[in-house]
C-alpha atoms as a PDB file:
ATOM      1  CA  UNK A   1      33.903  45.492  74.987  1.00  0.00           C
ATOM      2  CA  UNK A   2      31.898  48.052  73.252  1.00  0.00           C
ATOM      3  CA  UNK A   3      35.277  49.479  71.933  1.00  0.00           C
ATOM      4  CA  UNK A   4      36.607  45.875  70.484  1.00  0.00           C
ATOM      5  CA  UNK A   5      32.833  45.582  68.715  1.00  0.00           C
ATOM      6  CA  UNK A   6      33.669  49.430  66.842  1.00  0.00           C
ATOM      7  CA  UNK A   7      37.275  47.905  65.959  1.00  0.00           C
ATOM      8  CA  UNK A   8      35.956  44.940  64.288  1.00  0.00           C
ATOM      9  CA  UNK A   9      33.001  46.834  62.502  1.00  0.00           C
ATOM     10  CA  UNK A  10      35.378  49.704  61.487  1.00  0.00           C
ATOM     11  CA  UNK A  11      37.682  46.366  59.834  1.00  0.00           C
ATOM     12  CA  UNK A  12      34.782  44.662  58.488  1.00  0.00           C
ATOM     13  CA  UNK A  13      33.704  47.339  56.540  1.00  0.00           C
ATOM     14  CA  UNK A  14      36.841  48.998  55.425  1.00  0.00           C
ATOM     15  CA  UNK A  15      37.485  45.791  53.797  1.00  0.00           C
ATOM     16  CA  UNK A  16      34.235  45.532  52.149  1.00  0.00           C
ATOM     17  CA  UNK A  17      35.109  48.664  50.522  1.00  0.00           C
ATOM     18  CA  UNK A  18      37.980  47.230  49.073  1.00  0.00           C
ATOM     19  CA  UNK A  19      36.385  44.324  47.786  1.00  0.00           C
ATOM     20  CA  UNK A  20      33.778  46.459  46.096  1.00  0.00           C
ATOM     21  CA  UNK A  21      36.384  48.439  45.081  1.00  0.00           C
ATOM     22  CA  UNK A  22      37.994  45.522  42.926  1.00  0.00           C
ATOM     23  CA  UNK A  23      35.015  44.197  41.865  1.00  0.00           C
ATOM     24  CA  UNK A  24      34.436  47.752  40.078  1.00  0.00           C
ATOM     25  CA  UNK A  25      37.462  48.050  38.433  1.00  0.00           C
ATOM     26  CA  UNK A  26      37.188  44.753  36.911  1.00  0.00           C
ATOM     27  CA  UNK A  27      34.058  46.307  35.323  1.00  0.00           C
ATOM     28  CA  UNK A  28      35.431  49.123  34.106  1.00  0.00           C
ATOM     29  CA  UNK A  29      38.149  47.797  32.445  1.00  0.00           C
ATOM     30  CA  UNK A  30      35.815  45.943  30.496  1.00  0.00           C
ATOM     31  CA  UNK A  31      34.276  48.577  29.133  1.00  0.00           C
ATOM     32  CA  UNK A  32      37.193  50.474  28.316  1.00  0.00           C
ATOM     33  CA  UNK A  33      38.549  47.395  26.414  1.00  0.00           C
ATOM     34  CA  UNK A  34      35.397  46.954  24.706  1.00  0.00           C
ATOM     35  CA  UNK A  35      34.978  50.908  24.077  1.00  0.00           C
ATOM     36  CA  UNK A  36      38.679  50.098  22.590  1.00  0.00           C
ATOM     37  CA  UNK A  37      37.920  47.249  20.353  1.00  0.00           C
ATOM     38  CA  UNK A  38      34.573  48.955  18.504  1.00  0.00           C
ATOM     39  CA  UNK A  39      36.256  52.246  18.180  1.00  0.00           C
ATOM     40  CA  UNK A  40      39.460  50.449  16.251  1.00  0.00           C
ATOM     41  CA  UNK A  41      36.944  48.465  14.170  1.00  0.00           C
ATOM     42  CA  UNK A  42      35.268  51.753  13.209  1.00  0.00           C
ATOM     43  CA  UNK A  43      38.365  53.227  12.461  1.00  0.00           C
ATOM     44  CA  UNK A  44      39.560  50.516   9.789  1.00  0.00           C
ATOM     45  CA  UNK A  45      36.616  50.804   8.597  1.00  0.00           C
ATOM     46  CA  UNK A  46      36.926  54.358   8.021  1.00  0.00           C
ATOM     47  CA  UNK A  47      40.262  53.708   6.814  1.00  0.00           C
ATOM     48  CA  UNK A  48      39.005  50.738   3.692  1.00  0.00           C
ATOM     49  CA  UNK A  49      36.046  52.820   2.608  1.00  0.00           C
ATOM     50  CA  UNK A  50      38.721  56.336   2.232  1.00  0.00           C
ATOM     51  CA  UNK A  51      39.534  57.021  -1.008  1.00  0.00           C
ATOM     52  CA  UNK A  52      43.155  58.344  -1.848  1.00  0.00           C
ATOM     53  CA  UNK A  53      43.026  61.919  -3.319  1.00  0.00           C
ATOM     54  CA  UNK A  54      44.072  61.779  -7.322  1.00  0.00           C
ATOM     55  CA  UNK A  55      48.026  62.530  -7.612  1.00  0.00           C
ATOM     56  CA  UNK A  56      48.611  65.879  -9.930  1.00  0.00           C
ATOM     57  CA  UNK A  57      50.656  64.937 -12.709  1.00  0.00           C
ATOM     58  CA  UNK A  58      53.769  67.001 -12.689  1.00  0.00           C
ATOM     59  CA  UNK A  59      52.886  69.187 -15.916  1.00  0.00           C
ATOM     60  CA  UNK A  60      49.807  70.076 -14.538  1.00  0.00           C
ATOM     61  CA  UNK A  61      51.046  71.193 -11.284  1.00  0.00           C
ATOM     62  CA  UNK A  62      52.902  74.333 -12.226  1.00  0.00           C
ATOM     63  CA  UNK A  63      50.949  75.290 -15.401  1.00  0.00           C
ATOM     64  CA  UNK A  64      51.509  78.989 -14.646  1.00  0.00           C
ATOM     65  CA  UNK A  65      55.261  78.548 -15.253  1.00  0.00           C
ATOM     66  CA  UNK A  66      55.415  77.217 -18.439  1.00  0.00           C
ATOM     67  CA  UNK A  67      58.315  79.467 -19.726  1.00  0.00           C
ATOM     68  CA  UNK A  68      60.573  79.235 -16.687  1.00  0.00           C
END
């Protein structure tokens, strides 16, 4: 008898575990998907407020080598 009691407590709270398990992922993907969404707004935002560097004209560029 005391054997069949270990059994079902040994079940009972392996599957606890599992549920607590799920319930934690659930969680964490949350937070990754929310860590996702705030970093890619920061990042377009980086991406409006970047100004473009100033093209060379071509003239300019090789000024040392007028003559060539």
């Amino acid at each position: 008898m005391n054997m069949i009691k270990a059994i079902v407590m040994l079940v009972t709270f392996g599957m606890a575990s599992f549920a607590l398990a799920e319930g934690g992922a659930d969680r964490t993907f949350a937070r990754m998907e929310a860590a996702r969404e705030s970093s890619m707004q920061a990042y377009q935002l980086a991406q409006e407020k970047k100004a473009e560097a100033p093209v060379i004209a071509q003239g300019q560029k090789h000024a040392g080598h007028e003559s060539c």
